[in-house]
C-alpha atoms as a PDB file:
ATOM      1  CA  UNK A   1      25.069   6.990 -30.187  1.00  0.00           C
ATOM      2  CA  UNK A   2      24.851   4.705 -27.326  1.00  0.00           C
ATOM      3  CA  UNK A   3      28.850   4.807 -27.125  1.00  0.00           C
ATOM      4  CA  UNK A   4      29.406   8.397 -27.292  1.00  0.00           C
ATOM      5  CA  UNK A   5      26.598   8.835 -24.743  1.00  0.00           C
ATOM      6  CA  UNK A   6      28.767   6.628 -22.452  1.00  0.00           C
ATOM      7  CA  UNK A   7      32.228   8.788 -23.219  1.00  0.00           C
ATOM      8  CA  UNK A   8      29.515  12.039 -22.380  1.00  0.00           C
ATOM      9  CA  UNK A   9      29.185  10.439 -19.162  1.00  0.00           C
ATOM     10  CA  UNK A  10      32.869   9.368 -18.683  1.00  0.00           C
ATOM     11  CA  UNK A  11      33.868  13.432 -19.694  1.00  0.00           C
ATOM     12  CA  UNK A  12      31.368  14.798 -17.356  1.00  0.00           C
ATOM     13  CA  UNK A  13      32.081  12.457 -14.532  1.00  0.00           C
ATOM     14  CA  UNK A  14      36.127  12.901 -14.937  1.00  0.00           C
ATOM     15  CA  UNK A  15      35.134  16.798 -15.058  1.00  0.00           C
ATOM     16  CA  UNK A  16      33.251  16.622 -11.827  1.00  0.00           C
ATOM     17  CA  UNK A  17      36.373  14.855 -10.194  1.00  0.00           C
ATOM     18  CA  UNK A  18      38.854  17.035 -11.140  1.00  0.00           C
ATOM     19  CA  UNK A  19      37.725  20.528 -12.025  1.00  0.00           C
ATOM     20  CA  UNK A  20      37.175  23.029  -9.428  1.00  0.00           C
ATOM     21  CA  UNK A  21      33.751  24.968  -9.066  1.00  0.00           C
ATOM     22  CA  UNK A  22      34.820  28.150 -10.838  1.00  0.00           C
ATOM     23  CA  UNK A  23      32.869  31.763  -9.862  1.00  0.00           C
ATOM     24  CA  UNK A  24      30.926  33.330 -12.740  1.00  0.00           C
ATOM     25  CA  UNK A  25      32.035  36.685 -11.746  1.00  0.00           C
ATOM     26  CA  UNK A  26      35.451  36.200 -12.061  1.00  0.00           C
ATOM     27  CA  UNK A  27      35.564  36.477 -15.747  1.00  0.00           C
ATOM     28  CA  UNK A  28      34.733  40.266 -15.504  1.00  0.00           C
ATOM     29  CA  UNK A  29      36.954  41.913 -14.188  1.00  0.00           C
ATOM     30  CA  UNK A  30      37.860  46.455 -14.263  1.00  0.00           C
ATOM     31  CA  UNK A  31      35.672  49.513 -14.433  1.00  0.00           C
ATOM     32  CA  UNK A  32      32.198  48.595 -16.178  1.00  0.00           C
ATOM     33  CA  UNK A  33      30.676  50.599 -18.182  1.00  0.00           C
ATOM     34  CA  UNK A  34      27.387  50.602 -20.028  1.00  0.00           C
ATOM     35  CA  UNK A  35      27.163  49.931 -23.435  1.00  0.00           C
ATOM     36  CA  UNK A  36      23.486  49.854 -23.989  1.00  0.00           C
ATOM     37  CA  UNK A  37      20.322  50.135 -22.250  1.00  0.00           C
ATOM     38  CA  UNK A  38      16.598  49.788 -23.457  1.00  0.00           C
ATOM     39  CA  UNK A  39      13.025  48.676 -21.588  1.00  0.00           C
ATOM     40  CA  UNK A  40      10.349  46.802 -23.470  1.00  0.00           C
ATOM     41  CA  UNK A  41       7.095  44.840 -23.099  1.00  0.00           C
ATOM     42  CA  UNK A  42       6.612  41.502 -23.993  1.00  0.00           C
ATOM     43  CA  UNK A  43       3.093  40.881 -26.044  1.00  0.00           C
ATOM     44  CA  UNK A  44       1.178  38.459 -28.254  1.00  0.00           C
ATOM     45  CA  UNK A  45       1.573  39.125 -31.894  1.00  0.00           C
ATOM     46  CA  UNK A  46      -2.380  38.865 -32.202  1.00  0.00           C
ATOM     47  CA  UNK A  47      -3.145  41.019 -28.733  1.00  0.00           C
ATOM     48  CA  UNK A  48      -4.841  44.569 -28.862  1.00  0.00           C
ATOM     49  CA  UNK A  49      -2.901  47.527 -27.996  1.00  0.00           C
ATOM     50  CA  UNK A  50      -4.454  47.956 -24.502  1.00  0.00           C
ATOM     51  CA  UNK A  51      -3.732  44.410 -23.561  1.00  0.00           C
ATOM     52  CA  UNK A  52      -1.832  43.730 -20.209  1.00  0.00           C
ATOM     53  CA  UNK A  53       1.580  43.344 -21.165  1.00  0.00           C
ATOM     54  CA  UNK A  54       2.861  39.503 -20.430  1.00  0.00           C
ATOM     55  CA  UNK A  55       6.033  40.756 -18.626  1.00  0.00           C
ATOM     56  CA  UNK A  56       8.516  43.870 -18.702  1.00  0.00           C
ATOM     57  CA  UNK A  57      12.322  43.266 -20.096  1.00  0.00           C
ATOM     58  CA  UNK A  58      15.636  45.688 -19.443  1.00  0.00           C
ATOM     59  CA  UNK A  59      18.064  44.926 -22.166  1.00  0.00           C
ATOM     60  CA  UNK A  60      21.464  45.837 -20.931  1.00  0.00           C
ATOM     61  CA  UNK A  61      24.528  45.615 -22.251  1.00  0.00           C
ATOM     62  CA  UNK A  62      28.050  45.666 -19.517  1.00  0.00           C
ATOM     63  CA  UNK A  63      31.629  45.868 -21.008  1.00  0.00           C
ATOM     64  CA  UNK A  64      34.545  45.965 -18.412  1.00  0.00           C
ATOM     65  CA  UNK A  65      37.915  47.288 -19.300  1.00  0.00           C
ATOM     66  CA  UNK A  66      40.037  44.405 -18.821  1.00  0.00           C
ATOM     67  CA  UNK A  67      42.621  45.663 -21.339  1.00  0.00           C
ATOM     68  CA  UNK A  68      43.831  49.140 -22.685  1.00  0.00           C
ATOM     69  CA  UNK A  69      41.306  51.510 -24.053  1.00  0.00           C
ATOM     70  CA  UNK A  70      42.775  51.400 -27.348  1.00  0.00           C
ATOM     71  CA  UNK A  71      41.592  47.399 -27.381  1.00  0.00           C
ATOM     72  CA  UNK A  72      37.864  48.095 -26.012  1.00  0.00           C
ATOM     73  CA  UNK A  73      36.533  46.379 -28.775  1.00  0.00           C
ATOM     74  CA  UNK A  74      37.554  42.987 -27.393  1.00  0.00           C
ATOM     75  CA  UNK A  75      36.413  43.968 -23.405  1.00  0.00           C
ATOM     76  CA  UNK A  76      34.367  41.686 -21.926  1.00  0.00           C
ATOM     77  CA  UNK A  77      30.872  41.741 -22.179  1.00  0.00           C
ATOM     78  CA  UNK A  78      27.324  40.707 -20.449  1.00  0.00           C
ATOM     79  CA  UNK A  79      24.303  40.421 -22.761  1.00  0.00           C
ATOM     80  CA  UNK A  80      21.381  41.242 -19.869  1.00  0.00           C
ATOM     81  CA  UNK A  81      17.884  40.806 -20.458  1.00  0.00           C
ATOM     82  CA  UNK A  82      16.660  41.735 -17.101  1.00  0.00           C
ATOM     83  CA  UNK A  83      12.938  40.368 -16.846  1.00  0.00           C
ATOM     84  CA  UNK A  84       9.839  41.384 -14.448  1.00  0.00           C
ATOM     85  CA  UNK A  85       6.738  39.180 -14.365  1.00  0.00           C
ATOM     86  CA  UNK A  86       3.222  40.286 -13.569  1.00  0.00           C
ATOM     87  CA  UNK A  87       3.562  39.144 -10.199  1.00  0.00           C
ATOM     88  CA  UNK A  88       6.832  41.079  -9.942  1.00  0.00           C
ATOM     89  CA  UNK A  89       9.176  38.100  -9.637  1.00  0.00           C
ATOM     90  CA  UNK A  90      12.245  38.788 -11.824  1.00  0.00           C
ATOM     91  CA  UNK A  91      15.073  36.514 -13.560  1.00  0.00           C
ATOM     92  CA  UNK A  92      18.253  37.832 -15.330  1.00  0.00           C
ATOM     93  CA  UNK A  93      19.433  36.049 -18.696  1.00  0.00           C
ATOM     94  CA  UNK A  94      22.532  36.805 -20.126  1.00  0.00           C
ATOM     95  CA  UNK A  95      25.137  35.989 -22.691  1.00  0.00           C
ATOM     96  CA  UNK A  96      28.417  36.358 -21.689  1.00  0.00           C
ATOM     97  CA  UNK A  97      31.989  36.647 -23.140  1.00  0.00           C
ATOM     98  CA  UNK A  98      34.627  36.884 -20.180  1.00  0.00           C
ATOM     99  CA  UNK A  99      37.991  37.306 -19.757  1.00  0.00           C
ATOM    100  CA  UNK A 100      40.130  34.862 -20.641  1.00  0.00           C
ATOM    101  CA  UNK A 101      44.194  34.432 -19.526  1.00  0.00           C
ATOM    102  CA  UNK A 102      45.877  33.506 -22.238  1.00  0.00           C
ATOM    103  CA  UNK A 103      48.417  31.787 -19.869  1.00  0.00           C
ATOM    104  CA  UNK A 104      45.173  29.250 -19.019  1.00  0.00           C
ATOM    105  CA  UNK A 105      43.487  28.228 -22.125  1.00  0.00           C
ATOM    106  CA  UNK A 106      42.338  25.116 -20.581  1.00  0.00           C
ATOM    107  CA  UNK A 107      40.127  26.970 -18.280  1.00  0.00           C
ATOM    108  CA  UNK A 108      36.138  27.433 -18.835  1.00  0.00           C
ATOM    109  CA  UNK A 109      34.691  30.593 -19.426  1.00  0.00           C
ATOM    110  CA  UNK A 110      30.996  32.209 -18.631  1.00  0.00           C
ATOM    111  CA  UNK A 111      28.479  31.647 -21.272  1.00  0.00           C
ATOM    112  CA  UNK A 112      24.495  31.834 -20.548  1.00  0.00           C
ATOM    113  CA  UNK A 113      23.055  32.111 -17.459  1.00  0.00           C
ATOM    114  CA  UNK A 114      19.421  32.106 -16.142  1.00  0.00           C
ATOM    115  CA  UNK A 115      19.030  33.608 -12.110  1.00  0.00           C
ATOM    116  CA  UNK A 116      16.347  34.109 -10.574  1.00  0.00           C
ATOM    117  CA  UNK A 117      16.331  35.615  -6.322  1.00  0.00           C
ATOM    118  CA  UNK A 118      16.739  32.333  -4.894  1.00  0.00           C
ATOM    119  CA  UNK A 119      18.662  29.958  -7.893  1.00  0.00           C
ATOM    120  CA  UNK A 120      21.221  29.464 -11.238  1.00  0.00           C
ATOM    121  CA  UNK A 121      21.544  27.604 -14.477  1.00  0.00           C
ATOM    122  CA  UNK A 122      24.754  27.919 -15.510  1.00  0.00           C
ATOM    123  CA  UNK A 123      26.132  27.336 -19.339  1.00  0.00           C
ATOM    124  CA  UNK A 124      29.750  27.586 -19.389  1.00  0.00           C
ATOM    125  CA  UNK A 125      32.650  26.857 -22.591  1.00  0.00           C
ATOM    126  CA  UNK A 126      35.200  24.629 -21.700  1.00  0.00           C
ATOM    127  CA  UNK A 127      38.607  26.209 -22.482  1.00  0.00           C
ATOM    128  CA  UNK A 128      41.449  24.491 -24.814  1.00  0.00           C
ATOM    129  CA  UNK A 129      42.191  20.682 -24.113  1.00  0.00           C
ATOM    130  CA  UNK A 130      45.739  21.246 -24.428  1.00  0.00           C
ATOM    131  CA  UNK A 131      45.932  17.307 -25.312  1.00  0.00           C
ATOM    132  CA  UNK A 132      43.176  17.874 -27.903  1.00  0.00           C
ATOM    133  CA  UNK A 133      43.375  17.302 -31.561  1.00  0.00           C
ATOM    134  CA  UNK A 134      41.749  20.832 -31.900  1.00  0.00           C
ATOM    135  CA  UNK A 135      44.198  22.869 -30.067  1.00  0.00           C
ATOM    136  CA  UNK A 136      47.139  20.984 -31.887  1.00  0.00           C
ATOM    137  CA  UNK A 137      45.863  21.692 -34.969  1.00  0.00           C
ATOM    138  CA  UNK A 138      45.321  25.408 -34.242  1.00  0.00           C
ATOM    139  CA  UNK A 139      48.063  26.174 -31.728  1.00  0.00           C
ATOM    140  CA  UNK A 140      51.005  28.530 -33.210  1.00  0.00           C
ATOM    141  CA  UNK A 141      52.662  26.752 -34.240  1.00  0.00           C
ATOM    142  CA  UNK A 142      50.718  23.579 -34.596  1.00  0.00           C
ATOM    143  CA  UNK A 143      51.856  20.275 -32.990  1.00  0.00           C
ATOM    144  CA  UNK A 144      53.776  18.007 -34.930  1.00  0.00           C
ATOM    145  CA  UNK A 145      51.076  14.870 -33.507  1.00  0.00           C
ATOM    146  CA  UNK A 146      48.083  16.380 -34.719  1.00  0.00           C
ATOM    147  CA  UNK A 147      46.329  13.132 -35.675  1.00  0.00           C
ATOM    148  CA  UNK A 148      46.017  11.983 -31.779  1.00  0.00           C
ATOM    149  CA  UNK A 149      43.204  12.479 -30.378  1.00  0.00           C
ATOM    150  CA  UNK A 150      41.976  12.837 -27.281  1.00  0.00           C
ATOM    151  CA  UNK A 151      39.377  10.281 -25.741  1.00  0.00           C
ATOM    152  CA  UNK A 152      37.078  13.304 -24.591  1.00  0.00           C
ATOM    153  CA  UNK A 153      37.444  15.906 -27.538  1.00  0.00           C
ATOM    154  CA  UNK A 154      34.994  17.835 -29.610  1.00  0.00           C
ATOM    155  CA  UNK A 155      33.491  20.928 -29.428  1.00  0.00           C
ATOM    156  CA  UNK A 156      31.140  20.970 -26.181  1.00  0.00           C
ATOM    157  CA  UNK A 157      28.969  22.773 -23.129  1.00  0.00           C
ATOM    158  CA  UNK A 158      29.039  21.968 -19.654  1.00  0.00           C
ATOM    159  CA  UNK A 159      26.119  23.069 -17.414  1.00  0.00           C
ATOM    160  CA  UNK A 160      25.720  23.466 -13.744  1.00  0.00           C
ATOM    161  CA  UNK A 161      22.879  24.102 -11.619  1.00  0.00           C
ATOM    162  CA  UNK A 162      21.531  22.764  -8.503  1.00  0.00           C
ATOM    163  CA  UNK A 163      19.589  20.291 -10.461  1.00  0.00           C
ATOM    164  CA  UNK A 164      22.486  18.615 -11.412  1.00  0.00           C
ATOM    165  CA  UNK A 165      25.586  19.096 -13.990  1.00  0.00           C
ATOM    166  CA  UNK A 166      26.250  18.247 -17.339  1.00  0.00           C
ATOM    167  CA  UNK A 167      28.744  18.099 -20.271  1.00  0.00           C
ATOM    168  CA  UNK A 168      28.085  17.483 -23.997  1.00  0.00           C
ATOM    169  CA  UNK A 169      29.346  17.783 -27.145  1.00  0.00           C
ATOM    170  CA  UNK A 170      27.916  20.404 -29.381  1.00  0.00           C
ATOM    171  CA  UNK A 171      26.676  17.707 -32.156  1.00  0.00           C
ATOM    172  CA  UNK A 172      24.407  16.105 -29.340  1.00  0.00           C
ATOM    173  CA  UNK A 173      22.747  18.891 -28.100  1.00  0.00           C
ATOM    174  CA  UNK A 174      19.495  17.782 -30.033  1.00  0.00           C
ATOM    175  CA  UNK A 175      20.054  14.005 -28.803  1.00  0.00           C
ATOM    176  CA  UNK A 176      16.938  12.042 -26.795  1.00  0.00           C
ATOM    177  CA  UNK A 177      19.865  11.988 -23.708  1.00  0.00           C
ATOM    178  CA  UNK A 178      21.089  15.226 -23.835  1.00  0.00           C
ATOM    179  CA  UNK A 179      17.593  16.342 -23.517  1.00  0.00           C
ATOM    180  CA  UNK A 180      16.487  13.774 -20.858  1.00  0.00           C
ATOM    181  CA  UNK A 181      19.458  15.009 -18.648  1.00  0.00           C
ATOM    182  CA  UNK A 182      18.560  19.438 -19.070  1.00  0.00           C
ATOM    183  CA  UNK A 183      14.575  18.703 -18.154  1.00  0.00           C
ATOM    184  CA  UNK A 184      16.038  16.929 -14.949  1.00  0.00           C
ATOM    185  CA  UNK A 185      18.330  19.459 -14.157  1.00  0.00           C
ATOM    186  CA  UNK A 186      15.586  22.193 -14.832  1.00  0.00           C
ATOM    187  CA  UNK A 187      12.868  20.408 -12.918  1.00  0.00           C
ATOM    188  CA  UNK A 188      16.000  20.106 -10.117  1.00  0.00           C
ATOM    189  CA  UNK A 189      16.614  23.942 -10.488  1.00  0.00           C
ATOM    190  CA  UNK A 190      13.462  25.536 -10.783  1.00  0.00           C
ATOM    191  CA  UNK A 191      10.200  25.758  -8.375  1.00  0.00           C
ATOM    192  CA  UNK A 192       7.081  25.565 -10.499  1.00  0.00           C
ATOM    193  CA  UNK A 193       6.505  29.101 -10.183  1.00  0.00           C
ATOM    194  CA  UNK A 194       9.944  29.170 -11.903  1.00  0.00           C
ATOM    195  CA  UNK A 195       9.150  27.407 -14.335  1.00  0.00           C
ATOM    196  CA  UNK A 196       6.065  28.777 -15.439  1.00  0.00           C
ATOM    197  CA  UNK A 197       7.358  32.435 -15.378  1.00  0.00           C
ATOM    198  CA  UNK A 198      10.351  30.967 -17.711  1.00  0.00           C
ATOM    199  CA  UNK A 199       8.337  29.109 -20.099  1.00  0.00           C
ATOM    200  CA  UNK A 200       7.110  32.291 -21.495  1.00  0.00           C
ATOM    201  CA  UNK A 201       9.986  33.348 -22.629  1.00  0.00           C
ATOM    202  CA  UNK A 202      10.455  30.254 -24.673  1.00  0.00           C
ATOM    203  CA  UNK A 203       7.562  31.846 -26.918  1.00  0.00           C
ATOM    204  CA  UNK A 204       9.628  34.659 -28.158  1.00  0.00           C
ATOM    205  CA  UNK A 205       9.492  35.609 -31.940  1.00  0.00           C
ATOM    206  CA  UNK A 206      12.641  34.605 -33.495  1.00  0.00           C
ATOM    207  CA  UNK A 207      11.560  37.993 -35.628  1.00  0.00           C
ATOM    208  CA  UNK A 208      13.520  40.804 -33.837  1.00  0.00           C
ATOM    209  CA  UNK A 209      16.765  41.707 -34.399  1.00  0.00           C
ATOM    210  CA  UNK A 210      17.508  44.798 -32.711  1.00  0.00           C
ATOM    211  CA  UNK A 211      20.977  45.027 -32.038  1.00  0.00           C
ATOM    212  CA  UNK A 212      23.932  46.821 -30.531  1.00  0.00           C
ATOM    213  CA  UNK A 213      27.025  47.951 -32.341  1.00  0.00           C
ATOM    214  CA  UNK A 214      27.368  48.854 -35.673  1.00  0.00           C
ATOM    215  CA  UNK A 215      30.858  46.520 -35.754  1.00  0.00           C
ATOM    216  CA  UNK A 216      32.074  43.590 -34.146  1.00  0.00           C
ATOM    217  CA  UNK A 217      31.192  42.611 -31.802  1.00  0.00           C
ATOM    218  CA  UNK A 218      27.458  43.255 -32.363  1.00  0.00           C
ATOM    219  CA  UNK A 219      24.693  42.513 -29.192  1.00  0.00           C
ATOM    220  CA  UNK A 220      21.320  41.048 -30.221  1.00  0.00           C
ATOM    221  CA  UNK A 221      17.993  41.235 -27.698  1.00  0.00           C
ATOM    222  CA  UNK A 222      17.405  37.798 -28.272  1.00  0.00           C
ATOM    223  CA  UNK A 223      20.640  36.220 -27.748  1.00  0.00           C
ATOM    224  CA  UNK A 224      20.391  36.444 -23.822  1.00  0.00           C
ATOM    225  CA  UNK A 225      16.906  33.955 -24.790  1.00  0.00           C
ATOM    226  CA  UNK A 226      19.189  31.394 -25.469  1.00  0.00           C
ATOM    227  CA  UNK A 227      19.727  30.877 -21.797  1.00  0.00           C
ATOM    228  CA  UNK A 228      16.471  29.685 -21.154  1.00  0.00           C
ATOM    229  CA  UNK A 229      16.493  27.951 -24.455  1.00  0.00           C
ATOM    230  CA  UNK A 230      18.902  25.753 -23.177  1.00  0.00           C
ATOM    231  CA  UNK A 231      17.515  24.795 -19.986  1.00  0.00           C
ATOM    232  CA  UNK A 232      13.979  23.860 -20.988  1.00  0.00           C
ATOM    233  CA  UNK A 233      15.074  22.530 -24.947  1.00  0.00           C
ATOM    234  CA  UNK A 234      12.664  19.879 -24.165  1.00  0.00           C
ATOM    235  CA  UNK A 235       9.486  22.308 -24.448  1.00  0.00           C
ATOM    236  CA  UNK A 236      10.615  24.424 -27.237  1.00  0.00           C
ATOM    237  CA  UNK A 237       8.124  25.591 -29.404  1.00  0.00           C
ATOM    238  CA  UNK A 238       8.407  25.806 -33.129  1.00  0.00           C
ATOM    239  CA  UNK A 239       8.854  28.516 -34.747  1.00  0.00           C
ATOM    240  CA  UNK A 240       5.212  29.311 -35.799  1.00  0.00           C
ATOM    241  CA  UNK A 241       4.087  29.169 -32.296  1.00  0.00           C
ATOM    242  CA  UNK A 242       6.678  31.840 -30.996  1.00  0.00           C
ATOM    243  CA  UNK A 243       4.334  34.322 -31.068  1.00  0.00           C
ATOM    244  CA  UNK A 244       5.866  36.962 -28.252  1.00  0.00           C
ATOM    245  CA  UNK A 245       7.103  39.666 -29.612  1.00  0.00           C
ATOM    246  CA  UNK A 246       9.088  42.861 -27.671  1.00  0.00           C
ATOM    247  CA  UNK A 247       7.675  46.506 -27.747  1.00  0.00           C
ATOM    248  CA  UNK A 248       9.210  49.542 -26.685  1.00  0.00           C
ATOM    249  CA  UNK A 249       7.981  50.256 -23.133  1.00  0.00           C
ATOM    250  CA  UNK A 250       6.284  53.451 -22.720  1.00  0.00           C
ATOM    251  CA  UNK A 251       6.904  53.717 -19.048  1.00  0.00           C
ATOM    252  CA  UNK A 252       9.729  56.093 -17.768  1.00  0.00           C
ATOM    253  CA  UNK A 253      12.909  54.198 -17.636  1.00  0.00           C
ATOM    254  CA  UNK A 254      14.130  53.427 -13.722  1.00  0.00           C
ATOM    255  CA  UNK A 255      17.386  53.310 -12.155  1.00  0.00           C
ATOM    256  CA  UNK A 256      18.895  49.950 -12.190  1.00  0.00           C
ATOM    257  CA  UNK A 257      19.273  50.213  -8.580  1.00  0.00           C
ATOM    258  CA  UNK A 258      17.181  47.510  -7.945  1.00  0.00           C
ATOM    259  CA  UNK A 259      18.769  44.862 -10.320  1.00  0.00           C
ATOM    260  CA  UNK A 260      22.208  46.159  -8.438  1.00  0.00           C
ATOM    261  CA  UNK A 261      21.984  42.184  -6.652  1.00  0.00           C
ATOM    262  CA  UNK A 262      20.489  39.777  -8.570  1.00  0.00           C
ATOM    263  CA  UNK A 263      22.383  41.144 -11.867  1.00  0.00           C
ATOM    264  CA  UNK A 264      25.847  41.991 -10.141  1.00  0.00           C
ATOM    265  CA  UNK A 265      25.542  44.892 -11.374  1.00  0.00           C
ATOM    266  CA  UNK A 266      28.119  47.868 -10.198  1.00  0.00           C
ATOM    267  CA  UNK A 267      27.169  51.226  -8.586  1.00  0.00           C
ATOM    268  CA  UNK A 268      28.624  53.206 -10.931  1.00  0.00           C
ATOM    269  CA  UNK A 269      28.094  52.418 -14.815  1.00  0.00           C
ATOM    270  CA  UNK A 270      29.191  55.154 -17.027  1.00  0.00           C
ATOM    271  CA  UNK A 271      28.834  55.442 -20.603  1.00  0.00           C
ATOM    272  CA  UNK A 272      31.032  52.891 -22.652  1.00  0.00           C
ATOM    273  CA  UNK A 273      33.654  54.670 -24.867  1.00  0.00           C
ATOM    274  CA  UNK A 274      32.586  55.142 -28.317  1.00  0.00           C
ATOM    275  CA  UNK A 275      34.438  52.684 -30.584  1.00  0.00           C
ATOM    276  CA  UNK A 276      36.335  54.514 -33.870  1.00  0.00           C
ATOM    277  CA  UNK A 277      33.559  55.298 -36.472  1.00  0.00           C
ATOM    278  CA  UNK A 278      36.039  53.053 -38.988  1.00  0.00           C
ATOM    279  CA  UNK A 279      39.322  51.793 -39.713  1.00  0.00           C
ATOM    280  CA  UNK A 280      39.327  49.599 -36.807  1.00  0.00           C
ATOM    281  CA  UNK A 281      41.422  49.753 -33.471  1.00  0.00           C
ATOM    282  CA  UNK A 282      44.532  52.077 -34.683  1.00  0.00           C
END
């Protein structure tokens, strides 16, 4: 363990040298449009129907017509849960899918993201190590030195926030280290108010699973969650004590005018093209 938290280190380090800083918003490129859109209230399984609500979610879903309408299904997407506290601060989670150039593998793509008005936590998938034993064993056709592998290869995350950056591999995420280094970079990232408002949602019941899409790809509510999962892994509740469940919210929905700037969110959002009822893309 010791070892491979060392090569972490080394990976992250030689990342931080050579990579540039890439722009979330790049991945999502064309016309949006708006796949999905539903307000809730976040509650405590055990509170009374008159109770305060803890705070208010949007759950919208953004595709962007990168390609031809014909392949729609594989746009890319944001996952938004667009959260106001009580004391009307508000943070935007998401799970993302962006576009990827084909011509680029090696380049990272957009993956969960936690904003709030004045800071980021970033979670993004580093592309294809072309030198990896991964992409020569799945490249078309494969390479003919598959067994060589690369000193920094595996499946892994890389993370960047003011607090700090990180990379690791997939099969550490649950690691002493890997969760020393995400509280730092949290506690770096976050004000206190911050981090209270956030720690709430950590409580969410892994119960719901509304979703959008009756094919692939399919959007869950609680996948933007994961966001914030990520950052603050270190005070993750079990599952028994996620007790904060969503309810539909009562209140007339609003314009999303006023999640236009923290949520990049474009002026105009028409409805998303309905997919074909079956059969698949023709």
């Amino acid at each position: 363990m010791k070892a491979q938290g060392l090569l972490l280190a080394f990976c992250a380090v030689s990342a931080a040298m050579w990579a540039e800083e890439p722009d979330w918003f790049d991945a999502f490129r064309g016309r949006a449009f708006l796949q999905g859109d539903a307000s809730f209230v976040a509650r405590e399984k055990s509170a009374p129907p008159d109770a305060p609500p803890l705070f208010r979610a949007r759950w919208v879903v953004v595709r962007y017509a990168a390609f031809t309408e014909k392949e729609r299904r594989f746009w890319p997407s944001r996952n938004l849960l667009l959260v106001t506290m009580p004391s009307g601060a508000q943070y935007v989670l998401e799970l993302s899918h962006g576009w990827v150039d084909e011509t680029h593998l090696e380049e990272e793509t957009p993956w969960q993201r936690v904003a709030s008005n004045r800071t980021t936590f970033e979670v993004w998938s580093p592309g294809y190590d072309l030198n990896s034993e991964f992409y020569r064993l799945h490249a078309d056709p494969p390479f003919a030195d598959a067994a060589d592998v690369a000193p920094c290869d595996g499946m892994r995350n890389r993370v960047r926030a003011p607090g700090g950056t990180l990379e690791y591999f997939i099969d550490d995420f649950g690691s002493r280290t890997v969760r020393a280094s995400l509280a730092e970079i949290a506690a770096g990232t976050f004000n206190e108010d911050e981090r209270r408002d956030l720690a709430a949602l950590l409580k969410m019941s892994l119960d719901s699973n509304r979703a959008i899409g009756a094919e692939m790809p399919v959007y869950h509510l609680r996948d933007p969650l994961l966001a914030v999962n990520i950052a603050f892994l270190d005070q993750l509740p079990k599952p028994a004590n996620r007790t904060v469940i969503f309810e539909p919210d009562p209140a007339v929905q609003a314009d999303l005018a006023t999640w236009r700037g923290l949520a990049h969110l474009p002026l105009d959002l028409p409805p998303f093209p309905a997919l074909p009822a079956q059969g698949g893309i023709k």
